[in-house]
PDB file of N, CA and C in Angstrom:
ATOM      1  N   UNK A   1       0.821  -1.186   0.000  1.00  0.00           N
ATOM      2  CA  UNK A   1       0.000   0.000   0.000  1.00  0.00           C
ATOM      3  C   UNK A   1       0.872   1.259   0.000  1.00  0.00           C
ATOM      4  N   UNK A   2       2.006   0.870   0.776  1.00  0.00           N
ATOM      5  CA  UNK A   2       2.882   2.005   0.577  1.00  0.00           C
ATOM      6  C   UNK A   2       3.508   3.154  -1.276  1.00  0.00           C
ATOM      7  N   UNK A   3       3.179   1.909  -1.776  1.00  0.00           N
ATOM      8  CA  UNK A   3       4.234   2.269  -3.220  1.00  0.00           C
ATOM      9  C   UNK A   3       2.621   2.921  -3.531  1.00  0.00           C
ATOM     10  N   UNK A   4       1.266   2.479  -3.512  1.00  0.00           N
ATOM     11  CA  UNK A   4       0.078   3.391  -3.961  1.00  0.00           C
ATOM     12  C   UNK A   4       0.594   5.056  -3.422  1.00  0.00           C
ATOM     13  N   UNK A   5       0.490   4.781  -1.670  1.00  0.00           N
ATOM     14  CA  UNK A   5       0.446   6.122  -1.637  1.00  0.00           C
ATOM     15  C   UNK A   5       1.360   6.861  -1.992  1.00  0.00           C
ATOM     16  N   UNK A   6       2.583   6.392  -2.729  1.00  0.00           N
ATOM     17  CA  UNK A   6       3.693   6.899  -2.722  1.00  0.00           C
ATOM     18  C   UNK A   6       3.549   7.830  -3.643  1.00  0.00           C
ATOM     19  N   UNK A   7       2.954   7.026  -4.695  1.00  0.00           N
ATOM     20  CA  UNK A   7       2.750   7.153  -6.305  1.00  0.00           C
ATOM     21  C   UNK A   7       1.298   8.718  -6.452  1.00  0.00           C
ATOM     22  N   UNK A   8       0.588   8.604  -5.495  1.00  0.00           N
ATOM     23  CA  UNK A   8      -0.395   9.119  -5.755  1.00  0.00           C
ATOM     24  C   UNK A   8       0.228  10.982  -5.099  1.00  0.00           C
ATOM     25  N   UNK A   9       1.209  10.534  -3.921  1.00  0.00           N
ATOM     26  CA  UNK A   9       1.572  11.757  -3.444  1.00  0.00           C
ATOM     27  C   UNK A   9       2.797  12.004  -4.410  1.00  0.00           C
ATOM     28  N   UNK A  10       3.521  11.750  -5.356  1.00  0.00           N
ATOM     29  CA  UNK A  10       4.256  12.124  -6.381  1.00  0.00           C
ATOM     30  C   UNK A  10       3.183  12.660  -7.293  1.00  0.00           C
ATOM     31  N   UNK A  11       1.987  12.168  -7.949  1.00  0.00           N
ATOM     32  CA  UNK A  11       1.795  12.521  -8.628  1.00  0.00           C
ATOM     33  C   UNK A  11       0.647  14.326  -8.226  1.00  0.00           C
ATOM     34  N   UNK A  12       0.150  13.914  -7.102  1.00  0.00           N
ATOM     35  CA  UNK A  12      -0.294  15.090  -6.525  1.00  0.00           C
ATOM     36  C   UNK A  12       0.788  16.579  -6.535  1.00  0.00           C
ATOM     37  N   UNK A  13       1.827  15.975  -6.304  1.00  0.00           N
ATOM     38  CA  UNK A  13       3.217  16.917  -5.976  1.00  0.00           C
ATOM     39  C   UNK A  13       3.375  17.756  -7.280  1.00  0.00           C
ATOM     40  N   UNK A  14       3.277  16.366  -8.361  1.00  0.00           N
ATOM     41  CA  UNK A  14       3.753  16.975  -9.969  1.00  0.00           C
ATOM     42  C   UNK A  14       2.741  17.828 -10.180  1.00  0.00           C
ATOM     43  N   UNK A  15       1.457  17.999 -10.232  1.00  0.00           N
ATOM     44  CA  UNK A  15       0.405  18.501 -10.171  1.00  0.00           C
ATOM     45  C   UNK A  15       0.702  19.500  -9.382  1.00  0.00           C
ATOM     46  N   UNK A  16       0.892  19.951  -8.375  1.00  0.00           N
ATOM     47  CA  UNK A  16       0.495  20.997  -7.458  1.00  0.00           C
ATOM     48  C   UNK A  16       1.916  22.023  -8.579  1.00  0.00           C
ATOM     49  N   UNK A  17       3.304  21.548  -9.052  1.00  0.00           N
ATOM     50  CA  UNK A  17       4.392  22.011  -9.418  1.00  0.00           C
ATOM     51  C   UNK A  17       3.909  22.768 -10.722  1.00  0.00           C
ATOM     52  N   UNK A  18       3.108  21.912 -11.153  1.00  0.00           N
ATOM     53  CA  UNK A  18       2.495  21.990 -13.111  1.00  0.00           C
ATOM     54  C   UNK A  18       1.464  23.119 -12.677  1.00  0.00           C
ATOM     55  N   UNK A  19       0.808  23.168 -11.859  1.00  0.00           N
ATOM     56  CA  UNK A  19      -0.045  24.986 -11.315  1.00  0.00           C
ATOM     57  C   UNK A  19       0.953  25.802 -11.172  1.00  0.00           C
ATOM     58  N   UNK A  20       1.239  25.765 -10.358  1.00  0.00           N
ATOM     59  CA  UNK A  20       2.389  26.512  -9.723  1.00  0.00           C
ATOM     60  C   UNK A  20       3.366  27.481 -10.339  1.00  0.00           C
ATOM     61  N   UNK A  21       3.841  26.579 -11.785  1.00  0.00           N
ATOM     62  CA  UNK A  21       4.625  27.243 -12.939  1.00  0.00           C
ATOM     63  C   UNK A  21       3.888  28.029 -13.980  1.00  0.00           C
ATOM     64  N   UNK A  22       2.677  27.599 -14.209  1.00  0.00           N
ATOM     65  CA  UNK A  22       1.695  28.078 -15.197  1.00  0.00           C
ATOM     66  C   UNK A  22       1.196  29.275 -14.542  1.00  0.00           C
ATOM     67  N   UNK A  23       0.739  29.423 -13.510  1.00  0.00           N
ATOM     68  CA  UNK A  23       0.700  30.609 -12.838  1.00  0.00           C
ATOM     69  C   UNK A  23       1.306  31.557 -12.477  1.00  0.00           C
ATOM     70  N   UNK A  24       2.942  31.230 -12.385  1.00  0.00           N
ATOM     71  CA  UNK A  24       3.987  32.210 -12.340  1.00  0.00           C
ATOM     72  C   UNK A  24       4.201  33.024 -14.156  1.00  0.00           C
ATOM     73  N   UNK A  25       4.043  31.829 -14.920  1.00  0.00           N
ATOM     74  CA  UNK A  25       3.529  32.203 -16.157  1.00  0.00           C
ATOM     75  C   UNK A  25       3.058  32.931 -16.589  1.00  0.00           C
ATOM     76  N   UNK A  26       1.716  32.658 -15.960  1.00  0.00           N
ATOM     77  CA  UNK A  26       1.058  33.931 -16.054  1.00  0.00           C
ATOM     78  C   UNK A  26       1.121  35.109 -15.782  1.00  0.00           C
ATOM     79  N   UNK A  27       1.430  35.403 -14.605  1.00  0.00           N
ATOM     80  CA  UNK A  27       1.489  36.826 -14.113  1.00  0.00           C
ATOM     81  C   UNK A  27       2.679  37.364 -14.990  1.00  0.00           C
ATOM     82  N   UNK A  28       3.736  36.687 -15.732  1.00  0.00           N
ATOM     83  CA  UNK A  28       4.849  37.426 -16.368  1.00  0.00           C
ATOM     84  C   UNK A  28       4.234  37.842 -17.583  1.00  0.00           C
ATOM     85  N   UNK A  29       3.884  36.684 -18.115  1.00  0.00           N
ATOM     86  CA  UNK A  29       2.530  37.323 -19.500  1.00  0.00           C
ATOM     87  C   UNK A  29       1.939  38.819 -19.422  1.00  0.00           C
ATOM     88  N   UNK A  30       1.237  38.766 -18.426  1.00  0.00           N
ATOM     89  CA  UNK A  30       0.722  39.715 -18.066  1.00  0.00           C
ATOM     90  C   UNK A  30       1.394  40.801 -18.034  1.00  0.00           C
ATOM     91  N   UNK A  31       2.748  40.594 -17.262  1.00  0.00           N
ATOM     92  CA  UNK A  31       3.424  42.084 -17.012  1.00  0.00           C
ATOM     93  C   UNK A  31       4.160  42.673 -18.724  1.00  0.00           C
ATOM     94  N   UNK A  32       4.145  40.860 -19.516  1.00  0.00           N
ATOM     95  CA  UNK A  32       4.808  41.320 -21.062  1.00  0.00           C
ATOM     96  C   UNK A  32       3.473  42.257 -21.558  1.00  0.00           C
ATOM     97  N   UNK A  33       2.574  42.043 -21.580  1.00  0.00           N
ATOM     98  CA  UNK A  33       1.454  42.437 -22.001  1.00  0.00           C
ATOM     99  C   UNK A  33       1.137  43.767 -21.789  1.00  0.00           C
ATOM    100  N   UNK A  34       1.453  43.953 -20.846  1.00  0.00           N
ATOM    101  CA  UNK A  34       1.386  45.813 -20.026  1.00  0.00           C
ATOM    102  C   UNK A  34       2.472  46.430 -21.035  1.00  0.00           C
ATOM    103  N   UNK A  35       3.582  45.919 -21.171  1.00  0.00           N
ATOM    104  CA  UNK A  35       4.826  46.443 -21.717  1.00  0.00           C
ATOM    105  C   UNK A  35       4.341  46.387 -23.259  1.00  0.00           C
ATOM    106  N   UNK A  36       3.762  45.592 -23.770  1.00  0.00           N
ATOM    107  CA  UNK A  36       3.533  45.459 -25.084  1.00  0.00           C
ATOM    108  C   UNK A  36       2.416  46.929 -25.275  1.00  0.00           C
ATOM    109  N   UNK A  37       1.858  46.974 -24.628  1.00  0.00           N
ATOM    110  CA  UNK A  37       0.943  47.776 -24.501  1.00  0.00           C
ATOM    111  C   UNK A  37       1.207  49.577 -24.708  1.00  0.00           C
ATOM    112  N   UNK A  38       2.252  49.722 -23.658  1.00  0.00           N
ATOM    113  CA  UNK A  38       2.627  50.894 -23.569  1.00  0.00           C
ATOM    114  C   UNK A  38       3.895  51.207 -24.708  1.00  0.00           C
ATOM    115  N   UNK A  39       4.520  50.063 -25.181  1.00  0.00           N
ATOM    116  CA  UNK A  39       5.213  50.449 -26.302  1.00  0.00           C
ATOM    117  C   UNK A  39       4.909  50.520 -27.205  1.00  0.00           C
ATOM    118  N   UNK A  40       3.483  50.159 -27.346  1.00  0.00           N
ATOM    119  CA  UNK A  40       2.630  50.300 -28.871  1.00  0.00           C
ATOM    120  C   UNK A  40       2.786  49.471 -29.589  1.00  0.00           C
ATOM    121  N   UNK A  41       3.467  48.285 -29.323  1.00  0.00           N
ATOM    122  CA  UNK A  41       4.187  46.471 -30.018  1.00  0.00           C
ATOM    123  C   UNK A  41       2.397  45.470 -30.114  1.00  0.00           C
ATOM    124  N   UNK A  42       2.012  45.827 -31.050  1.00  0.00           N
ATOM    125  CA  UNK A  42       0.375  45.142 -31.961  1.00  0.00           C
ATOM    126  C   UNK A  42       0.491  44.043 -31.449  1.00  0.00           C
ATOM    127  N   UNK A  43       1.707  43.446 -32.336  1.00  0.00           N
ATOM    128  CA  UNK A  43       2.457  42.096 -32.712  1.00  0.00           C
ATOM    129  C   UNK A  43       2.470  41.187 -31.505  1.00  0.00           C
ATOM    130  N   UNK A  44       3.427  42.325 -30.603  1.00  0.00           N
ATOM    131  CA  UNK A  44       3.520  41.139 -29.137  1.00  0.00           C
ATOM    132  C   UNK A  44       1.950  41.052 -28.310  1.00  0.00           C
ATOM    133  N   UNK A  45       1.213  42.214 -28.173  1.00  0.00           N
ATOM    134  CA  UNK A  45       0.422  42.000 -27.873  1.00  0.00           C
ATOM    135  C   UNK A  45      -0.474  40.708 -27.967  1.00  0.00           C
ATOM    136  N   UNK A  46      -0.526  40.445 -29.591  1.00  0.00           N
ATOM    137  CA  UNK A  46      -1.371  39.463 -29.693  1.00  0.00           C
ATOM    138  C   UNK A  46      -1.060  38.156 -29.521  1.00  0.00           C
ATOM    139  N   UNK A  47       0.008  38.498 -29.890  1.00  0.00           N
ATOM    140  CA  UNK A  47       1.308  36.697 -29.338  1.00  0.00           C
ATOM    141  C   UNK A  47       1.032  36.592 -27.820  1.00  0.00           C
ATOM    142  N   UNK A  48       1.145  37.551 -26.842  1.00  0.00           N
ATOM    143  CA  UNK A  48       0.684  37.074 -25.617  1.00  0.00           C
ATOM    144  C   UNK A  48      -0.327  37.133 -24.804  1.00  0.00           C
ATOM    145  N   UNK A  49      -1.398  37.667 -25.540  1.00  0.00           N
ATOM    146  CA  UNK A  49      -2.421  37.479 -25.298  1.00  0.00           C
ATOM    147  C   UNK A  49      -3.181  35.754 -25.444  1.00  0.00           C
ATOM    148  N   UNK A  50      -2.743  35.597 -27.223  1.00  0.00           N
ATOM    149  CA  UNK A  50      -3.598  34.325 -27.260  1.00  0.00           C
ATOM    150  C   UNK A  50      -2.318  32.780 -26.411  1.00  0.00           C
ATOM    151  N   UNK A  51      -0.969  33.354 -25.857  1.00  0.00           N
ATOM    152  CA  UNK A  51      -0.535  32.625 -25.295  1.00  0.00           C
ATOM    153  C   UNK A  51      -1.093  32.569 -23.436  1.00  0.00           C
ATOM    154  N   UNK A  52      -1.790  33.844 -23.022  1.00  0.00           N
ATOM    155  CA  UNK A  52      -2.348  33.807 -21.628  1.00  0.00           C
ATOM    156  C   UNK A  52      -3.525  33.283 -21.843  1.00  0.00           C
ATOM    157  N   UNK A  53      -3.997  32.973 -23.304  1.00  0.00           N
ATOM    158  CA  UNK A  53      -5.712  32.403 -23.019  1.00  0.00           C
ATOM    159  C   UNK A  53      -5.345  30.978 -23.194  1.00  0.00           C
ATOM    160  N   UNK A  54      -4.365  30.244 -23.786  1.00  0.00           N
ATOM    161  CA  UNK A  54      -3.710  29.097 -23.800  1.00  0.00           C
ATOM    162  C   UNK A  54      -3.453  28.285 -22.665  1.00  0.00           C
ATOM    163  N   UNK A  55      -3.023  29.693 -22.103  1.00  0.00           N
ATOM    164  CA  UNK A  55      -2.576  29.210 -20.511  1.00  0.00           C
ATOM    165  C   UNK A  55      -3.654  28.905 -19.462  1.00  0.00           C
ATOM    166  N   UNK A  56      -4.745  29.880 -19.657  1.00  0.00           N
ATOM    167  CA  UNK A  56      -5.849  29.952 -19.084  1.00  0.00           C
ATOM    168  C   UNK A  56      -6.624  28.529 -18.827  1.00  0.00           C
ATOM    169  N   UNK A  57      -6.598  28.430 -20.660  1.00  0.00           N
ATOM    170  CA  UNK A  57      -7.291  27.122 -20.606  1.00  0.00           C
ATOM    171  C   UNK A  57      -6.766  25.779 -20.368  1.00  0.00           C
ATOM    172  N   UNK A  58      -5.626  25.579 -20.117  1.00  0.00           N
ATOM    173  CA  UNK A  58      -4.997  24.774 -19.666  1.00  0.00           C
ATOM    174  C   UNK A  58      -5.102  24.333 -18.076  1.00  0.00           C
ATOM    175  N   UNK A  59      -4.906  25.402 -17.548  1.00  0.00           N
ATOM    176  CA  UNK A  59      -5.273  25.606 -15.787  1.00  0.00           C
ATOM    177  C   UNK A  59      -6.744  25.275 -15.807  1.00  0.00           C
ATOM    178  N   UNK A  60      -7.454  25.713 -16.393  1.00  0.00           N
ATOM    179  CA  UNK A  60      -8.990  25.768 -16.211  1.00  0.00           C
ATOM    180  C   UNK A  60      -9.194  23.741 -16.359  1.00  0.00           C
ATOM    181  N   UNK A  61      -8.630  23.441 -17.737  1.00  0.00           N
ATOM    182  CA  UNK A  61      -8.766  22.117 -17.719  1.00  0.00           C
ATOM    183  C   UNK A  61      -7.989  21.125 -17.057  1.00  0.00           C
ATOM    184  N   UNK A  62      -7.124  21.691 -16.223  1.00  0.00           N
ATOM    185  CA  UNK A  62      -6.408  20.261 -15.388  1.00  0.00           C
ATOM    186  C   UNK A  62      -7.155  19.838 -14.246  1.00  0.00           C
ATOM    187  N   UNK A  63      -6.669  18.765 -13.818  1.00  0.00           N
ATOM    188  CA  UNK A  63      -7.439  17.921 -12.875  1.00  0.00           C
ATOM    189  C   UNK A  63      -7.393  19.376 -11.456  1.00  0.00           C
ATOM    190  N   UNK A  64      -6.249  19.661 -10.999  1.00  0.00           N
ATOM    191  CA  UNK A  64      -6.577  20.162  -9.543  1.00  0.00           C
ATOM    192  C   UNK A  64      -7.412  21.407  -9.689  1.00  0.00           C
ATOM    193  N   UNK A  65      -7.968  22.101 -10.803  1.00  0.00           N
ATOM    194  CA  UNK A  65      -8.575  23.012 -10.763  1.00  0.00           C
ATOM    195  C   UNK A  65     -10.132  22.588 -10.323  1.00  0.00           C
ATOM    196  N   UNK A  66     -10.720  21.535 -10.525  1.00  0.00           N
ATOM    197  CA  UNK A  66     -11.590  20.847 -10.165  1.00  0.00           C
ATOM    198  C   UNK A  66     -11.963  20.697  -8.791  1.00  0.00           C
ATOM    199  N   UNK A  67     -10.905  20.693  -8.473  1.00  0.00           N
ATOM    200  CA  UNK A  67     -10.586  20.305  -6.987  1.00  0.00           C
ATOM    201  C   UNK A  67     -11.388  22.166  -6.205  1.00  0.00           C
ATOM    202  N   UNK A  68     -10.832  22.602  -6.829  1.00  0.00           N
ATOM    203  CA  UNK A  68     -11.002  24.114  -6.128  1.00  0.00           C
ATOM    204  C   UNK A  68     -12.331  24.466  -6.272  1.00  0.00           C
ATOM    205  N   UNK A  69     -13.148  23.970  -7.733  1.00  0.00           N
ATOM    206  CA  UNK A  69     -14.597  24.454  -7.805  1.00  0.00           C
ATOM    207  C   UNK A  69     -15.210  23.607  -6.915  1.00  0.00           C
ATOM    208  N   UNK A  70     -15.231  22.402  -6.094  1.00  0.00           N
ATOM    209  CA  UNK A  70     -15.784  21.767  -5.693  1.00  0.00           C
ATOM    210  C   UNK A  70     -15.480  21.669  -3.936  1.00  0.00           C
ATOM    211  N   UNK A  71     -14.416  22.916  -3.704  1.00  0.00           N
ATOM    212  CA  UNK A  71     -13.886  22.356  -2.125  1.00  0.00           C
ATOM    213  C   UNK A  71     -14.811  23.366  -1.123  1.00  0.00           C
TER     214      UNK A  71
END
């Protein structure tokens, strides 16, 4: 039973790591996005825009986000 829980708290871990980065992600997006913004850069704008809705939906569809609508 040990190697179950072992396995399940690794994979919880990888999971909590795989938020964790996508969200730091994000907020840098964001701050490119401000910058894209005020330099008048169209181009980057839209590159990181449809890369924060990418991101979005990624978080939105993983398993631990589930976890949060339901706790």
């Amino acid at each position: 039973m040990s190697i179950i829980y072992d396995a399940l708290l690794s994979l919880h871990a990888e999971m909590f790591l795989d938020r964790a980065v996508a969200q730091f992600r994000l907020e840098k997006i964001k701050e490119e996005i401000d910058e894209a913004l005020k330099n008048g850069d169209q181009d980057a704008f839209y590159t990181l825009t449809s890369e924060l809705n990418s991101i979005r939906g990624q978080i939105e569809n993983s398993p631990s986000s589930n976890q949060k609508k339901y706790a």
